[in-house]
N, C-alpha and C. Protein backbone atom coordinates (compact mmCIF):
# COMPACT_ATOMS: atom_id res chain seq x y z
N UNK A 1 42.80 177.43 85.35
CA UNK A 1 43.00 178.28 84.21
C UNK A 1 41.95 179.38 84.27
N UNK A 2 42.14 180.57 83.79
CA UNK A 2 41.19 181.65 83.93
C UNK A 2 41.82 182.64 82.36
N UNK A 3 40.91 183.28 82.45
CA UNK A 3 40.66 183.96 80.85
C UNK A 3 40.53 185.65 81.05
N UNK A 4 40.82 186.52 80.71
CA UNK A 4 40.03 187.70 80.38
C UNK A 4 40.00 188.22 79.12
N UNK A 5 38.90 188.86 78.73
CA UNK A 5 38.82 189.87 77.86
C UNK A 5 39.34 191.47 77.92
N UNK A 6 40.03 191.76 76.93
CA UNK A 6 40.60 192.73 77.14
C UNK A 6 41.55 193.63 78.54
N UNK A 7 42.13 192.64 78.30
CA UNK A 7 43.11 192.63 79.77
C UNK A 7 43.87 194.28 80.19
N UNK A 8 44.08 195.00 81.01
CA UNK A 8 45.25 195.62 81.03
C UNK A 8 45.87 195.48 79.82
N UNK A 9 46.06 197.02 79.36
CA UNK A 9 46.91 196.99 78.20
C UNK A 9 48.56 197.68 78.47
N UNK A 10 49.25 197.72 77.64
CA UNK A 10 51.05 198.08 77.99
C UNK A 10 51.60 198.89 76.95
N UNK A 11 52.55 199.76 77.30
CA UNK A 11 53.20 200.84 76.09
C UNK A 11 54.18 199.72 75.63
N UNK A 12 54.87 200.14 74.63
CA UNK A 12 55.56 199.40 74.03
C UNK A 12 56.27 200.31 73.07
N UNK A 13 57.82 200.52 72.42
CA UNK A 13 58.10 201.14 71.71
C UNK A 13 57.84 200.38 70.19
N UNK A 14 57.65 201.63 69.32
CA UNK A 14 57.43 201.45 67.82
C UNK A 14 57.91 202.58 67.47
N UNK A 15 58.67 202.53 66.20
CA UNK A 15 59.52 203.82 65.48
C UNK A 15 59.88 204.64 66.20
N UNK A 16 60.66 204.73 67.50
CA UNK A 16 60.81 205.66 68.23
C UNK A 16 59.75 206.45 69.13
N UNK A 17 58.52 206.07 69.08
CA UNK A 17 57.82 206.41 69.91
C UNK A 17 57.20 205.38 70.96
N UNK A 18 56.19 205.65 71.79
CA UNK A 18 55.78 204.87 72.73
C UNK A 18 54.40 204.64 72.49
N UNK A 19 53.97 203.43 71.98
CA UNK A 19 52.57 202.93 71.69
C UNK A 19 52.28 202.38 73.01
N UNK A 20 50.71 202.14 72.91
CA UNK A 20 50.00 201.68 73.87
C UNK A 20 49.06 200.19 73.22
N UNK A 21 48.70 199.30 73.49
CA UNK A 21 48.70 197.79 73.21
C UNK A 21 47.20 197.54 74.30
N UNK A 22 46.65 196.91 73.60
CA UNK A 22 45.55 196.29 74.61
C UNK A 22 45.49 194.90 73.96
N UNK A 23 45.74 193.60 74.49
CA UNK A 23 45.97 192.41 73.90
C UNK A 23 43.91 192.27 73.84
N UNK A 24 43.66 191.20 73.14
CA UNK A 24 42.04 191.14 72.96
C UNK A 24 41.89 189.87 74.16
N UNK A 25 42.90 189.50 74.32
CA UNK A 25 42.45 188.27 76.08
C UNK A 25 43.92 187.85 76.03
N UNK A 26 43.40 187.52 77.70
CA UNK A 26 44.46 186.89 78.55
C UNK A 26 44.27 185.22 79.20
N UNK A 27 45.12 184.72 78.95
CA UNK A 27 45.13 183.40 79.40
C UNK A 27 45.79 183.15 80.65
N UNK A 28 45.08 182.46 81.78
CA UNK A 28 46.66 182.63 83.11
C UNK A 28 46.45 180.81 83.14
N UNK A 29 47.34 179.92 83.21
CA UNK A 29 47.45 178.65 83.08
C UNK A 29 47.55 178.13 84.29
N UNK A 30 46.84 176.94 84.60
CA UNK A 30 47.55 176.48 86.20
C UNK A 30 48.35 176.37 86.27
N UNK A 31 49.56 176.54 85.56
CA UNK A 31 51.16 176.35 85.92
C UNK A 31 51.11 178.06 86.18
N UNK A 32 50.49 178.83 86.46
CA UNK A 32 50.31 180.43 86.54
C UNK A 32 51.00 180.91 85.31
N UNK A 33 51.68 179.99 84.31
CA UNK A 33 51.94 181.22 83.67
C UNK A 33 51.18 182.07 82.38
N UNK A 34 51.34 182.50 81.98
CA UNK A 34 50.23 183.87 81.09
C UNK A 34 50.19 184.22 79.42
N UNK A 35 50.16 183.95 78.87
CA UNK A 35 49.92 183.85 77.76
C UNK A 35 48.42 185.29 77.09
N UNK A 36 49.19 186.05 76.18
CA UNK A 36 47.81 187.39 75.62
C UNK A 36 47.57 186.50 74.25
N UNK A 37 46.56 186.76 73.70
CA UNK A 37 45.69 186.55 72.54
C UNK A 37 45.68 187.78 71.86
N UNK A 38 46.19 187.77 70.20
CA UNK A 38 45.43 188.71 69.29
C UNK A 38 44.74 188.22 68.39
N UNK A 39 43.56 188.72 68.31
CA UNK A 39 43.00 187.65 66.85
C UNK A 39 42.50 188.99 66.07
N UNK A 40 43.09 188.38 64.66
CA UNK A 40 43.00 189.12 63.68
C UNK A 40 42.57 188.66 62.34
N UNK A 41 41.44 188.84 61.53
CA UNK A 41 41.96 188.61 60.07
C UNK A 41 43.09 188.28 59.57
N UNK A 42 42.92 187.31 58.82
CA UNK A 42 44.18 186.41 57.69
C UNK A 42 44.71 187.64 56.97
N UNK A 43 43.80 188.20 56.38
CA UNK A 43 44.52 189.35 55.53
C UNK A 43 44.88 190.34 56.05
N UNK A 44 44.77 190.98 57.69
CA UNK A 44 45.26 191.66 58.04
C UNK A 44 46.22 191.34 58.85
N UNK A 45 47.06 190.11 59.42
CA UNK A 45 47.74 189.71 59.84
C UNK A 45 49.08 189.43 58.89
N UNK A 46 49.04 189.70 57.89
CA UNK A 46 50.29 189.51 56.89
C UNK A 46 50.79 190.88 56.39
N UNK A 47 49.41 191.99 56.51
CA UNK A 47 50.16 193.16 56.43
C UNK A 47 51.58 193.73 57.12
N UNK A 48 52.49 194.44 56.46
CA UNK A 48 53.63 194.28 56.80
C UNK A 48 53.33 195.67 58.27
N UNK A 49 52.52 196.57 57.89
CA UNK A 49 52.59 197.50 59.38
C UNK A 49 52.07 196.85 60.18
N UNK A 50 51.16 196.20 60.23
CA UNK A 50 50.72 194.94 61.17
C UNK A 50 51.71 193.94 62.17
N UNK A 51 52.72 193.45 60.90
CA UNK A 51 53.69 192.12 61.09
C UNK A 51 54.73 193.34 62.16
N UNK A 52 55.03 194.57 61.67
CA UNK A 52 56.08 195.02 62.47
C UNK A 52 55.71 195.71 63.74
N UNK A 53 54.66 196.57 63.48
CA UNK A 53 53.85 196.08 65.23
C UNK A 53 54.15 195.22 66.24
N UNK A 54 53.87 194.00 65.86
CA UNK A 54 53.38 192.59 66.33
C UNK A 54 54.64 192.54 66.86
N UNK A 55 55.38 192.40 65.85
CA UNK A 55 56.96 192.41 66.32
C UNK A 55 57.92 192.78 67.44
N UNK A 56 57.12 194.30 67.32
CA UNK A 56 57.83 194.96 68.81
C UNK A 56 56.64 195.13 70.02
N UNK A 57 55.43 194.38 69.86
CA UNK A 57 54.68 193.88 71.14
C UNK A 57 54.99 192.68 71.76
N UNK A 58 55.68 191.51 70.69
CA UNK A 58 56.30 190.60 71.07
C UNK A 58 57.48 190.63 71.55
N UNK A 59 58.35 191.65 71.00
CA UNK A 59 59.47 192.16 72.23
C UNK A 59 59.06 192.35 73.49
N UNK A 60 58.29 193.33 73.61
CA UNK A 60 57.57 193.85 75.07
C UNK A 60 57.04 192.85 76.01
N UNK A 61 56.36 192.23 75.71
CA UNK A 61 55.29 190.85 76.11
C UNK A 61 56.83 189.62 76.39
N UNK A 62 57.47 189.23 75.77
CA UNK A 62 58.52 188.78 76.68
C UNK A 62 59.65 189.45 77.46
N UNK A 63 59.95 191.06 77.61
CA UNK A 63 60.30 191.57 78.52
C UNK A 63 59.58 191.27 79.91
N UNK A 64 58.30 190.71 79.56
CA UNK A 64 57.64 190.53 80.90
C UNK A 64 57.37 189.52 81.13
N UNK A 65 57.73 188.58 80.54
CA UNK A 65 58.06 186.67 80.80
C UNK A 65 56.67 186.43 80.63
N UNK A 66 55.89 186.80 79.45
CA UNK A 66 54.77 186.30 79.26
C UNK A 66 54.82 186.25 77.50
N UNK A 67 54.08 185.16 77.16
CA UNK A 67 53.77 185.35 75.60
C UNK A 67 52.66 185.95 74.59
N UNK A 68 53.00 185.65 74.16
CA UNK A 68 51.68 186.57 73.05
C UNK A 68 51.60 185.48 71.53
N UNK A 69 50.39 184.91 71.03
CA UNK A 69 50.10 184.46 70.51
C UNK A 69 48.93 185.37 69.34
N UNK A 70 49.17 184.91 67.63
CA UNK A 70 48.26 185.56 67.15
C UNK A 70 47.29 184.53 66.38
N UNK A 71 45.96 184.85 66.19
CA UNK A 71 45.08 184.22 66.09
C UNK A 71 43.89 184.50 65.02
N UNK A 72 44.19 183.40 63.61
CA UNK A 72 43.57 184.34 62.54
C UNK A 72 42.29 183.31 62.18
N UNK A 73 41.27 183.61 61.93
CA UNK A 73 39.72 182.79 61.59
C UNK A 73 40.45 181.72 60.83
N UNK A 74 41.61 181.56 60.40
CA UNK A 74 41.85 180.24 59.65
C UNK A 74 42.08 179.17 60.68
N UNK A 75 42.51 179.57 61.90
CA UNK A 75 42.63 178.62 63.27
C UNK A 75 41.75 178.61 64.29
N UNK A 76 40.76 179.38 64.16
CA UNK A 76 39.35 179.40 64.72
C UNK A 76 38.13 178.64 64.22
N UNK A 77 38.41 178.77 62.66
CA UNK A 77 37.70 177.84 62.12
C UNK A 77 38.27 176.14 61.42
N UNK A 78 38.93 176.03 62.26
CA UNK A 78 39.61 174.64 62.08
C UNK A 78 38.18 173.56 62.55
N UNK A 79 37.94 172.90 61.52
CA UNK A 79 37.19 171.73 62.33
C UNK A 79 37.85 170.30 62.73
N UNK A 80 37.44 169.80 64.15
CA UNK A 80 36.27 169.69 64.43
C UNK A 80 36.17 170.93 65.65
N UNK A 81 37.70 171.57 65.83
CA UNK A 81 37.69 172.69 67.14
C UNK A 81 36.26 173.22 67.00
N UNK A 82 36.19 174.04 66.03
CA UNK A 82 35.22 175.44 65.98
C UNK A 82 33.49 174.51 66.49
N UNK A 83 33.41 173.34 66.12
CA UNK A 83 32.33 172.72 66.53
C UNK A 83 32.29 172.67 67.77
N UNK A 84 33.64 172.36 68.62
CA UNK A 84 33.89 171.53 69.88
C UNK A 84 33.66 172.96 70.58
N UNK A 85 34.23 173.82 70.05
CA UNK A 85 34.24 175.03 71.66
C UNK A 85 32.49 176.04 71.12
N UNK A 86 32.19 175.48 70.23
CA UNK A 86 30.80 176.15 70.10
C UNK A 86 29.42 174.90 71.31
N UNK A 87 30.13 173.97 71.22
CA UNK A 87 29.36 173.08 71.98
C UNK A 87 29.60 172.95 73.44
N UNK A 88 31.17 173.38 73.67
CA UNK A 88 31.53 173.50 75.25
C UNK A 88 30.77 175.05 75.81
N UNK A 89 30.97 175.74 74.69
CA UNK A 89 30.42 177.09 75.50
C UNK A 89 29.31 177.31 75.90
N UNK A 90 27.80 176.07 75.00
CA UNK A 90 26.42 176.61 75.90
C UNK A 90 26.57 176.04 77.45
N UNK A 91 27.59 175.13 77.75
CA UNK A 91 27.57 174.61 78.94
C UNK A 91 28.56 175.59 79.69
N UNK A 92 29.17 176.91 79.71
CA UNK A 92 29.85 177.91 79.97
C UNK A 92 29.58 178.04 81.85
N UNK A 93 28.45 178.39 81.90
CA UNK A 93 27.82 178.79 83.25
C UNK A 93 27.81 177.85 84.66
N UNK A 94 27.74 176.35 84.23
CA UNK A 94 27.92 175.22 85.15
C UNK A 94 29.24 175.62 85.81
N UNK A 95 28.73 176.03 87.37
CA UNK A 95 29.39 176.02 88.28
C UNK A 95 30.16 174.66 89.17
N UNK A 96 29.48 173.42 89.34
CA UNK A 96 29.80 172.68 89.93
C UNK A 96 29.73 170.99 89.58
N UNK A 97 30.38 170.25 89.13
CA UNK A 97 30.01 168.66 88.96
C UNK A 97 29.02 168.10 89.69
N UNK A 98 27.74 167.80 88.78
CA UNK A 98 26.79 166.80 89.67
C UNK A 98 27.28 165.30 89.32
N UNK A 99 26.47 164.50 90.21
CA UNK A 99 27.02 162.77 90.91
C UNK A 99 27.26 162.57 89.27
N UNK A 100 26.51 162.68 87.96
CA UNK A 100 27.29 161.91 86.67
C UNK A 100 28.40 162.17 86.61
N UNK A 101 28.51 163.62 86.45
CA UNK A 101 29.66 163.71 86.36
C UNK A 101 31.01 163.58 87.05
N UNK A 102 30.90 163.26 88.48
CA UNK A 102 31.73 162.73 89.39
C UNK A 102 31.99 161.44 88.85
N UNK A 103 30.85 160.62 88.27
CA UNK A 103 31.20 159.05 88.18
C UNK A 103 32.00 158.90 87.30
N UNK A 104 31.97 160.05 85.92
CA UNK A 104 32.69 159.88 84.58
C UNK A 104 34.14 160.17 85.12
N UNK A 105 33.95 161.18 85.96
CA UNK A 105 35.90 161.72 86.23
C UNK A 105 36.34 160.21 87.03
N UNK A 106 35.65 159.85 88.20
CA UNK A 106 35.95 158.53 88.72
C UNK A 106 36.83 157.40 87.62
N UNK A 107 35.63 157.14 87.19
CA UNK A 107 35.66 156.57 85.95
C UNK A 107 36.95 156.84 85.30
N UNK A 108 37.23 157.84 84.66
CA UNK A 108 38.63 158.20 83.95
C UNK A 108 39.65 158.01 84.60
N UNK A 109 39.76 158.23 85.60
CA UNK A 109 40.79 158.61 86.84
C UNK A 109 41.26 156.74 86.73
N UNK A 110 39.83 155.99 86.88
CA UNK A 110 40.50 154.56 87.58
C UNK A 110 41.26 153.86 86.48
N UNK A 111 40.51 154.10 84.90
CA UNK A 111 41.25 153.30 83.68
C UNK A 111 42.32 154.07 83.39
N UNK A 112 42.86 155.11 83.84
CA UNK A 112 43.89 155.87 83.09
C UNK A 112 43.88 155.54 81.76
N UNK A 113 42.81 156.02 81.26
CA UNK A 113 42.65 156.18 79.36
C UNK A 113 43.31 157.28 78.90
N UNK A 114 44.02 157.04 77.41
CA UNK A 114 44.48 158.63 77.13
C UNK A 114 43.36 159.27 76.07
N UNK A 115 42.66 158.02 75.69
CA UNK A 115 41.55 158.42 75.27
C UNK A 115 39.98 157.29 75.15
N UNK A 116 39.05 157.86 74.80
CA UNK A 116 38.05 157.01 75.13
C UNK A 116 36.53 157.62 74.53
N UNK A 117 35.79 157.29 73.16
CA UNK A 117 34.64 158.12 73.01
C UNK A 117 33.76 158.02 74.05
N UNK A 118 32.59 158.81 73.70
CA UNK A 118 31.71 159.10 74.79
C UNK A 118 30.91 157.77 74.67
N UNK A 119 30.67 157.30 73.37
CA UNK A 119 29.83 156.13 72.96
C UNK A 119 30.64 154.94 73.52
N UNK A 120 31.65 154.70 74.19
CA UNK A 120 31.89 153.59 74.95
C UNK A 120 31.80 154.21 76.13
N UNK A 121 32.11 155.22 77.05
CA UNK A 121 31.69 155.70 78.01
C UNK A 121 30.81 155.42 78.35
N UNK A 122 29.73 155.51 77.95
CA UNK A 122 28.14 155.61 78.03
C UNK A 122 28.09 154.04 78.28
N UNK A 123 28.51 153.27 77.40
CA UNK A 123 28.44 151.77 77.60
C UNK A 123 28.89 151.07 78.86
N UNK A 124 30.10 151.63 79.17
CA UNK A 124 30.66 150.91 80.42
C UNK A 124 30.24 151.42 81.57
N UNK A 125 29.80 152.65 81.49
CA UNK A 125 28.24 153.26 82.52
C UNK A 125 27.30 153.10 82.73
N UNK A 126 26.83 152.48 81.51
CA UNK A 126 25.42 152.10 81.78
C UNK A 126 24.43 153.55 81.79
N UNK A 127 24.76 154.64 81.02
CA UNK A 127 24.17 155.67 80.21
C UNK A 127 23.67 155.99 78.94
N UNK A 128 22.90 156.64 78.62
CA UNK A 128 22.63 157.27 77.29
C UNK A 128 23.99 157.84 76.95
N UNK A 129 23.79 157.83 75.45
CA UNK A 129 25.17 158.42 74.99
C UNK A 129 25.02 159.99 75.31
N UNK A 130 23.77 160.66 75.09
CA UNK A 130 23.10 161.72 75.64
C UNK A 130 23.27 162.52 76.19
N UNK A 131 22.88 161.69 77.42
CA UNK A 131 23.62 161.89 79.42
C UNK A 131 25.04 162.14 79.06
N UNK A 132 25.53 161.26 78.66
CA UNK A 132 27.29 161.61 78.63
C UNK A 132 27.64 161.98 77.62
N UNK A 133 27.02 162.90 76.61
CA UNK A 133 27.77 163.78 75.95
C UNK A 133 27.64 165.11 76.65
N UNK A 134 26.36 165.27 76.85
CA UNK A 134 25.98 166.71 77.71
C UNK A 134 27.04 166.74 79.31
N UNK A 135 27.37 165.36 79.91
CA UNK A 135 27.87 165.55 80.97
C UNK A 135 29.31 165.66 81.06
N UNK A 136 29.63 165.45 80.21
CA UNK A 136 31.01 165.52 79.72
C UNK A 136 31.42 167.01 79.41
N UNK A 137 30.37 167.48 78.82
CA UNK A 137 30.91 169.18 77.85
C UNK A 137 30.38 169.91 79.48
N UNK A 138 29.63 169.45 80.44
CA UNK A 138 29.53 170.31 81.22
C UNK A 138 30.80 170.09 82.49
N UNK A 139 30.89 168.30 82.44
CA UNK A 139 32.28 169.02 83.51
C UNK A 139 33.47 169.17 82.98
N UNK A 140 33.49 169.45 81.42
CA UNK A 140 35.02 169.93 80.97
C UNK A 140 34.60 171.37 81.04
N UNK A 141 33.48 172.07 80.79
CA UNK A 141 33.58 173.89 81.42
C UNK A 141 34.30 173.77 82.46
N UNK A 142 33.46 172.95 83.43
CA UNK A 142 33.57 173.48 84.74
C UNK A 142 35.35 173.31 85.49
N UNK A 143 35.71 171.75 84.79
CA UNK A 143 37.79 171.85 85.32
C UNK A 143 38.08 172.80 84.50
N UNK A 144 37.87 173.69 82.99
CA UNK A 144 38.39 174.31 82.49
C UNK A 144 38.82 175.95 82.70
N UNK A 145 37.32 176.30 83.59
CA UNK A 145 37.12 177.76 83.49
C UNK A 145 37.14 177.93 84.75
């Protein structure tokens, strides 16, 4: 999966003319396919010149077999998300899984869990809960980004 900010932007018709669109990020999925981000204010996302915009960028954006999703601080600040990706992101920069974190994916891989806290993790490892909270948020950056 890979991300950009302010991706390539696209014309698009509105009232008879030809607007120009810059989505605020791009999503490309390991299934490759692509998905744009707008995030906007709650209250400016219900405005109706807003809503009809949106409308005919979302025409455009599936003329090109990609989607477009909009995104208002009421779904950004959902908890426990807004905690979870404020805590995945200081670990942003980790380039590569060290041996813990090999053992935890091991580990997952052999119980096929669909889920599992870190506080039994840690137990059936024989870790600090610590170690495997920090090692966890660093190798979910690293399969993520």
């Amino acid at each position: 999966m890979s991300y950009q900010s302010q991706p390539s932007g696209f014309e698009y018709p509105f009232e008879g003319k030809k607007r120009f669109y810059t989505p605020d990020f791009l999503v490309e999925y390991v299934d490759l396919t692509k998905e744009y981000f707008e995030v906007k204010p709650s209250v400016r996302a219900v405005e109706s010149e807003f809503v009809q915009k949106f409308n005919a960028i979302k025409v455009a954006v599936k003329q090109q077999q990609t989607s477009i999703s909009l995104i208002t601080e009421r779904q950004i600040h959902i908890q426990p998300r807004l905690d979870n990706a404020k805590l995945l992101y200081r670990y942003a920069d980790i380039q590569q899984l060290n041996p813990l974190q090999c053992e935890i994916v091991s580990f997952l891989r052999r119980q096929r869990l669909n889920k599992i806290s870190a506080k039994v993790l840690a137990i059936k490892l024989n870790y600090s809960q610590g170690d495997v909270n920090s090692n966890v948020c660093c190798g979910l950056m690293n399969l993520y980004t």
